[in-house]
PDB file of N, CA and C in Angstrom:
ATOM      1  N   UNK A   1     -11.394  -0.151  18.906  1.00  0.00           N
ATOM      2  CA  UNK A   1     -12.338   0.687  18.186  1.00  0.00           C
ATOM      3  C   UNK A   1     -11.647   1.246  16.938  1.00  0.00           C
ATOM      4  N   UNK A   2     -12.462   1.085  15.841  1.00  0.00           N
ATOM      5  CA  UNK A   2     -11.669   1.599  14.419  1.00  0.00           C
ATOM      6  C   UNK A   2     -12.019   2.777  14.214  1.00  0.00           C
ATOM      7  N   UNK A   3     -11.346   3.649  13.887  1.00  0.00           N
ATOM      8  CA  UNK A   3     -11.203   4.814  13.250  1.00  0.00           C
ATOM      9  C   UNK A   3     -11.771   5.212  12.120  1.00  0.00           C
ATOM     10  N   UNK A   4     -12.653   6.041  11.846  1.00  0.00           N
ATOM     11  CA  UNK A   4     -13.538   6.400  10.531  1.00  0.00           C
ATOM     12  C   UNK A   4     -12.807   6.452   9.652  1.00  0.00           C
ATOM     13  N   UNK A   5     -12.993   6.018   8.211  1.00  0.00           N
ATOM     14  CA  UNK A   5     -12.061   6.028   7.294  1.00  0.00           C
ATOM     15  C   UNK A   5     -12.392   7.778   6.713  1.00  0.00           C
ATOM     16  N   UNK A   6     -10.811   8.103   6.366  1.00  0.00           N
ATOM     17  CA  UNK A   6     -10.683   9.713   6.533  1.00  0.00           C
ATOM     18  C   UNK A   6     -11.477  10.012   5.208  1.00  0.00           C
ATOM     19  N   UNK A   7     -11.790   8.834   4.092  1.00  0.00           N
ATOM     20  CA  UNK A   7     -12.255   9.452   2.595  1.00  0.00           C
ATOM     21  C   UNK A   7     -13.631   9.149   2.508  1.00  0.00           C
ATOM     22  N   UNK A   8     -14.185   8.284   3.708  1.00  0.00           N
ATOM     23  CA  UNK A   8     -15.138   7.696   3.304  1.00  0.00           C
ATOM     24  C   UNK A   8     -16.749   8.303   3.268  1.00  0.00           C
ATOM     25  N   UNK A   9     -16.844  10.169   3.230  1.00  0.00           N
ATOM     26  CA  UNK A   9     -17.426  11.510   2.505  1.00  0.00           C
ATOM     27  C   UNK A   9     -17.553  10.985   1.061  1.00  0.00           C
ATOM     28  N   UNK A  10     -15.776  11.351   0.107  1.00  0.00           N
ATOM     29  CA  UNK A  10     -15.983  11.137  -1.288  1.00  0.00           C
ATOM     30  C   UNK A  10     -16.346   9.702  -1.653  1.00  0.00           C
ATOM     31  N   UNK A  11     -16.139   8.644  -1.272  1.00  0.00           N
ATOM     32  CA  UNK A  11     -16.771   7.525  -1.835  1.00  0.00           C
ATOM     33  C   UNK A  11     -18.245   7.420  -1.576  1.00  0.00           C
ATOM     34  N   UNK A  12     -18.731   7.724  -0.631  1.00  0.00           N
ATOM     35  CA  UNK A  12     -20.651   7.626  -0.836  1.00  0.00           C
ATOM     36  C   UNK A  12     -21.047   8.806  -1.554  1.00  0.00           C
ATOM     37  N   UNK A  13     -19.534  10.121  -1.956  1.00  0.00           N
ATOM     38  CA  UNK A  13     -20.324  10.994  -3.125  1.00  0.00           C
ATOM     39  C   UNK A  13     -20.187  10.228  -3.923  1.00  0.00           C
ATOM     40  N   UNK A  14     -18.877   9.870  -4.347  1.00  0.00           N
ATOM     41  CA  UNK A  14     -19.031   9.125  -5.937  1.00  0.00           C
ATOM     42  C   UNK A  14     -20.490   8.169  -5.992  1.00  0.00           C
ATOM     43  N   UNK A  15     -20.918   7.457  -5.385  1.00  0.00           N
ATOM     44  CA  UNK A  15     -21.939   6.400  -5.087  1.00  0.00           C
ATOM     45  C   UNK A  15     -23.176   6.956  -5.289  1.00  0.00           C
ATOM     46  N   UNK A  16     -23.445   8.079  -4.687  1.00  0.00           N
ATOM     47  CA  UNK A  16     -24.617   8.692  -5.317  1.00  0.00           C
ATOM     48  C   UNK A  16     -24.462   9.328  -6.782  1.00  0.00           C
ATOM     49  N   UNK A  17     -23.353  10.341  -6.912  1.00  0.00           N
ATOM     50  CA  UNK A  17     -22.902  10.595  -8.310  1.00  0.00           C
ATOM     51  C   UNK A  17     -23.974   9.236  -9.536  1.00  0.00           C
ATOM     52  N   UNK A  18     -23.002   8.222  -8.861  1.00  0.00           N
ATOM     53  CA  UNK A  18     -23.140   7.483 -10.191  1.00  0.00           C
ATOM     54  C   UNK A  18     -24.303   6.990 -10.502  1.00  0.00           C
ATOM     55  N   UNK A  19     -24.834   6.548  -8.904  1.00  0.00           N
ATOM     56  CA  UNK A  19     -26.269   6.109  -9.182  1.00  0.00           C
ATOM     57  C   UNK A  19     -27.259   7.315  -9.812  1.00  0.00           C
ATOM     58  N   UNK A  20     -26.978   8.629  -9.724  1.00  0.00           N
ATOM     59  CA  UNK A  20     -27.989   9.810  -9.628  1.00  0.00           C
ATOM     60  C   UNK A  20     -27.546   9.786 -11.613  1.00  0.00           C
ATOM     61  N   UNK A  21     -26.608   9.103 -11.614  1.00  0.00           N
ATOM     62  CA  UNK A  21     -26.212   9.285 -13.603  1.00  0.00           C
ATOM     63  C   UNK A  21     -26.150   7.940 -14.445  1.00  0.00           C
ATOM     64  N   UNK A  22     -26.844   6.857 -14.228  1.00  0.00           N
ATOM     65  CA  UNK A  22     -26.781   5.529 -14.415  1.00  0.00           C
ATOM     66  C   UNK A  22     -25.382   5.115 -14.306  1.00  0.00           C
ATOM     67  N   UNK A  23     -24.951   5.272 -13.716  1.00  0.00           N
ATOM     68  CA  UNK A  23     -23.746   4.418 -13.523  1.00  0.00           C
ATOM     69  C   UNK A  23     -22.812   4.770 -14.808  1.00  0.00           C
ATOM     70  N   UNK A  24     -22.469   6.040 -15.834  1.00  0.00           N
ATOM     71  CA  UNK A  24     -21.689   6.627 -16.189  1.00  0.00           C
ATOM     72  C   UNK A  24     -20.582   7.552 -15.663  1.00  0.00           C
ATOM     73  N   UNK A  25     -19.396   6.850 -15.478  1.00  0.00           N
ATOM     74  CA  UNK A  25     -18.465   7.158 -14.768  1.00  0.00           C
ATOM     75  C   UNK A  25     -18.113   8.841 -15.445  1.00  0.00           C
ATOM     76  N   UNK A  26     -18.136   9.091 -16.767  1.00  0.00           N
ATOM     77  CA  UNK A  26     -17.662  10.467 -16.985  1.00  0.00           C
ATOM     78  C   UNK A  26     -18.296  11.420 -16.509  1.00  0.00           C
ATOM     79  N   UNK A  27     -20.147  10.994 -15.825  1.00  0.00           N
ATOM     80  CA  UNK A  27     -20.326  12.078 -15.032  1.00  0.00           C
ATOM     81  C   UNK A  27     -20.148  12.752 -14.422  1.00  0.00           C
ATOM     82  N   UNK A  28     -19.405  11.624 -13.498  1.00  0.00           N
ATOM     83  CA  UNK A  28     -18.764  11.487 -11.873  1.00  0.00           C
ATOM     84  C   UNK A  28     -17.173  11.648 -11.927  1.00  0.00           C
ATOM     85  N   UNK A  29     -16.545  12.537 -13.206  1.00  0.00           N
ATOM     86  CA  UNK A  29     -14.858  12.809 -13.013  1.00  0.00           C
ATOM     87  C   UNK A  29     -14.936  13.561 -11.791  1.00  0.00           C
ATOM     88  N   UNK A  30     -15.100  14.840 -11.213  1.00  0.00           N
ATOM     89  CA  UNK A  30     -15.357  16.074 -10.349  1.00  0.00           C
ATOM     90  C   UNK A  30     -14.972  14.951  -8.908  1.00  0.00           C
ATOM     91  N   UNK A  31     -16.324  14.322  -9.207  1.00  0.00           N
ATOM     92  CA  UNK A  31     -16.034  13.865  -7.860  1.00  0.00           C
ATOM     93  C   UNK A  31     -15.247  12.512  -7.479  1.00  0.00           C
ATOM     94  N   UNK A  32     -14.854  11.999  -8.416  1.00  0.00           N
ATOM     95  CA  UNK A  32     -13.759  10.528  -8.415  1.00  0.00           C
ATOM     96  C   UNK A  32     -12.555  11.745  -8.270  1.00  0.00           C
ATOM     97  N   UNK A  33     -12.092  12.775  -8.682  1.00  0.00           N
ATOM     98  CA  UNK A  33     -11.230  13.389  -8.837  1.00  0.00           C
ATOM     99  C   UNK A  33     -10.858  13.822  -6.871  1.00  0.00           C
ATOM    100  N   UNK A  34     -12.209  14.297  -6.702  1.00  0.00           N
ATOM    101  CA  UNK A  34     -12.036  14.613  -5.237  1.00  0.00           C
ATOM    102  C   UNK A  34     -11.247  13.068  -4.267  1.00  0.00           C
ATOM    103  N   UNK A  35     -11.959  12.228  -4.392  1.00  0.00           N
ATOM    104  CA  UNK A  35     -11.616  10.861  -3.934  1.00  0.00           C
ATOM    105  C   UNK A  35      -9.929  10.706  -4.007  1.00  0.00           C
ATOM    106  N   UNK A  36      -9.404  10.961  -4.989  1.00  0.00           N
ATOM    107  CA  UNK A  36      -7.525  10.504  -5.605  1.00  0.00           C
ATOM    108  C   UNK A  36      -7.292  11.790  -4.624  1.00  0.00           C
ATOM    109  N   UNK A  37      -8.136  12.764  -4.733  1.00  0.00           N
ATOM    110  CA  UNK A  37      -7.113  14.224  -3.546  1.00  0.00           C
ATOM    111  C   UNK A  37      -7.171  13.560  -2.375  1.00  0.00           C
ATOM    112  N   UNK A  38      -8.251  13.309  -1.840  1.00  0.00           N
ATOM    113  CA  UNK A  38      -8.132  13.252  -0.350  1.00  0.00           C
ATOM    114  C   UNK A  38      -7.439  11.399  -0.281  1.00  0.00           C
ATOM    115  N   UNK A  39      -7.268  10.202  -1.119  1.00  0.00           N
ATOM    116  CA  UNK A  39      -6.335   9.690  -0.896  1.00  0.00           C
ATOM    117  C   UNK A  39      -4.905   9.892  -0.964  1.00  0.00           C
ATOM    118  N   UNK A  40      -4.353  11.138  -1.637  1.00  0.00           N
ATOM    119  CA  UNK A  40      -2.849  11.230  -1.778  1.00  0.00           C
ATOM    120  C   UNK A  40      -2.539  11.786  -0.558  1.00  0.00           C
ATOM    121  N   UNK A  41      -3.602  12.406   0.591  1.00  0.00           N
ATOM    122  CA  UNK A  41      -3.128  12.876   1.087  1.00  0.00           C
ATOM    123  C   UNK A  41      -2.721  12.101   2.519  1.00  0.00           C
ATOM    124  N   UNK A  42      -3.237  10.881   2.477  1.00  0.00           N
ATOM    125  CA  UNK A  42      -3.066   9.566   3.791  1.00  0.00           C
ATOM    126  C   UNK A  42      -2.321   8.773   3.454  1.00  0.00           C
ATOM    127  N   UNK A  43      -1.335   8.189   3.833  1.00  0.00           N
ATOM    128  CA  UNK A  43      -0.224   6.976   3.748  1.00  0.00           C
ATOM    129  C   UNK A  43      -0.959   5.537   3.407  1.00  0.00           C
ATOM    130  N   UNK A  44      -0.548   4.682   2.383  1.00  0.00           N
ATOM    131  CA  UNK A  44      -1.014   3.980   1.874  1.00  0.00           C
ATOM    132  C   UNK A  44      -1.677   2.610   2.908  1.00  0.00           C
ATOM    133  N   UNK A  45      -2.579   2.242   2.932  1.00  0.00           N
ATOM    134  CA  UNK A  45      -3.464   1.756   3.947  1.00  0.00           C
ATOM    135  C   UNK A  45      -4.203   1.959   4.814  1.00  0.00           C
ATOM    136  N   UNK A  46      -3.895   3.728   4.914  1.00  0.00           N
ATOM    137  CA  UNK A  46      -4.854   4.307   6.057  1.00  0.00           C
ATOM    138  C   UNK A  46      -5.968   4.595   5.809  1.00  0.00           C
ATOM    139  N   UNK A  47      -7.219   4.229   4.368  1.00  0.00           N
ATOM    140  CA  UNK A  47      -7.981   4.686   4.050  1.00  0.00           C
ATOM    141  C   UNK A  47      -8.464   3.031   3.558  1.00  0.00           C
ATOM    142  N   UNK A  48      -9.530   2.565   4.014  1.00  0.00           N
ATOM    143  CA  UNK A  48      -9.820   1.570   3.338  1.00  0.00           C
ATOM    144  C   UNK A  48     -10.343   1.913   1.573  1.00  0.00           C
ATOM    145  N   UNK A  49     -11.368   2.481   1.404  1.00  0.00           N
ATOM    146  CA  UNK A  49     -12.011   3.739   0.556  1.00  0.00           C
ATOM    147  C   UNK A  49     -10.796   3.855  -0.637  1.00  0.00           C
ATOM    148  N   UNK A  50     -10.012   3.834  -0.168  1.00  0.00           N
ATOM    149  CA  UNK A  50      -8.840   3.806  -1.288  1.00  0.00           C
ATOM    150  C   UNK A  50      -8.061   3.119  -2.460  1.00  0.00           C
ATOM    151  N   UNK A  51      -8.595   1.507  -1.002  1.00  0.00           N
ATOM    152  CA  UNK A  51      -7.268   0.729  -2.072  1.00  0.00           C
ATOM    153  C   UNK A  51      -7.359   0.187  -2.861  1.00  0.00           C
ATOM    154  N   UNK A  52      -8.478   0.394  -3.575  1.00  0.00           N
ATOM    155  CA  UNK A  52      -8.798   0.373  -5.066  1.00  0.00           C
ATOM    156  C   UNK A  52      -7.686   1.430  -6.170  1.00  0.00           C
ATOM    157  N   UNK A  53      -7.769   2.192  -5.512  1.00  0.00           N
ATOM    158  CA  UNK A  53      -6.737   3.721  -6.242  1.00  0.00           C
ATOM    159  C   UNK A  53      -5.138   2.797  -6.479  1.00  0.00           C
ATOM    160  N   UNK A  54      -5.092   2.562  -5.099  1.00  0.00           N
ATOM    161  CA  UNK A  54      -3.768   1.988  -4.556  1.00  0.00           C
ATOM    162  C   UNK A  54      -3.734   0.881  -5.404  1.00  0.00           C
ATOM    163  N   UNK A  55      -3.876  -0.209  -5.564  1.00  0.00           N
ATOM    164  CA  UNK A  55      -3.702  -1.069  -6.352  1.00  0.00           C
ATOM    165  C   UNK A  55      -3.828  -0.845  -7.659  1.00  0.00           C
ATOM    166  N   UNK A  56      -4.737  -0.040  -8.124  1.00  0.00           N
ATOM    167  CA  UNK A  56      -4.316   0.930  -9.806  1.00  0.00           C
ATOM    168  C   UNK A  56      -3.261   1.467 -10.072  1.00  0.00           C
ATOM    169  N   UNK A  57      -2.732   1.843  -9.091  1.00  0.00           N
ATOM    170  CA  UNK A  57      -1.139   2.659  -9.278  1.00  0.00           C
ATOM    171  C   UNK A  57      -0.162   1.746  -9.445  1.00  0.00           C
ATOM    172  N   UNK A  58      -0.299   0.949  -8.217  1.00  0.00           N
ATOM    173  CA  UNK A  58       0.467  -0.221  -8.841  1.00  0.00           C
ATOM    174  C   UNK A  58       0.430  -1.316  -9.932  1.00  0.00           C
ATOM    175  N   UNK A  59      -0.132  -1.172 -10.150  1.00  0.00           N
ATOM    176  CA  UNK A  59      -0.399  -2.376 -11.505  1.00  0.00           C
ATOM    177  C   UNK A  59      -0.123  -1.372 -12.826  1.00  0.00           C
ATOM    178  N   UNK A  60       0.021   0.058 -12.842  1.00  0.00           N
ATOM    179  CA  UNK A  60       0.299   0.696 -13.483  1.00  0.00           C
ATOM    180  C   UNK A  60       2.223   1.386 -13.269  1.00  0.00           C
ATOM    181  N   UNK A  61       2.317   1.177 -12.066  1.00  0.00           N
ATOM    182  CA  UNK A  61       3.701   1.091 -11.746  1.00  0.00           C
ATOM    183  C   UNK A  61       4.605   0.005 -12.433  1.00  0.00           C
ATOM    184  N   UNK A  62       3.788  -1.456 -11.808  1.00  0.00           N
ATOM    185  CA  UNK A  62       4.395  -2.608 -12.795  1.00  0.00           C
ATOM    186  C   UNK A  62       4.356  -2.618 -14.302  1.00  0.00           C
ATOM    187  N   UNK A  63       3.405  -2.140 -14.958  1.00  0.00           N
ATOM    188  CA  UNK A  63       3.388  -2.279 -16.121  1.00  0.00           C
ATOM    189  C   UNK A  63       4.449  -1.079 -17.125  1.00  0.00           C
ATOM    190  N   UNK A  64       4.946   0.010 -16.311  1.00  0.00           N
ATOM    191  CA  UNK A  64       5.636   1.346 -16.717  1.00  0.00           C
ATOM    192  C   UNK A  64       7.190   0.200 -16.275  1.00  0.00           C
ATOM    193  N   UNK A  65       7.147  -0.464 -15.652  1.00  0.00           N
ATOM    194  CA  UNK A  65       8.793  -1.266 -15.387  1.00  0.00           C
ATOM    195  C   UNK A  65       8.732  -2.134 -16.136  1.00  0.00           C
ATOM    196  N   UNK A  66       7.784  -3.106 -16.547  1.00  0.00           N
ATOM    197  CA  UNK A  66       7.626  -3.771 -18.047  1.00  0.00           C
ATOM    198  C   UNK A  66       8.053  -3.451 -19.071  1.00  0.00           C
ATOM    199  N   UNK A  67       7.433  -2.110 -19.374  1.00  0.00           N
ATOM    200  CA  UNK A  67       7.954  -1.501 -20.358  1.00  0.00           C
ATOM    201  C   UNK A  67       9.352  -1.075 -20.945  1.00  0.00           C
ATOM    202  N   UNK A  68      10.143  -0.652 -20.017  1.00  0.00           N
ATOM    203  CA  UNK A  68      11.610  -0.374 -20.013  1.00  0.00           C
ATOM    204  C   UNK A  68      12.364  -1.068 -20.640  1.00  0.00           C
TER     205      UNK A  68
END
């Protein structure tokens, strides 16, 4: 039996957010903002809901070691 994903509150907010604003993400900072809190606060994989975030960081990790 799987375990409720711990974020998965802020992602159907963001989801309404966006739909309730045509799909303009600057509406929805407040609550994408909520989403990055309550993922920093679970170890990386424990949130499905997340690993979108998670893979942004990294590809932004790689690209900051590129740079160097």
């Amino acid at each position: 039996m799987s375990q409720k994903d711990p974020c998965q509150k802020q992602a159907c907010d963001i989801q309404k957010c966006l739909q309730a604003n045509n799909y303009m993400e600057s509406k929805c900072e407040a609550v994408i903002q909520e989403l990055r809190r309550c993922c920093a606060q679970y170890p990386k994989g424990r949130s499905v809901v997340c690993s979108g975030f998670e893979k942004e960081d990294e590809e932004r990790q790689k690209h900051k070691a590129a740079s160097k």
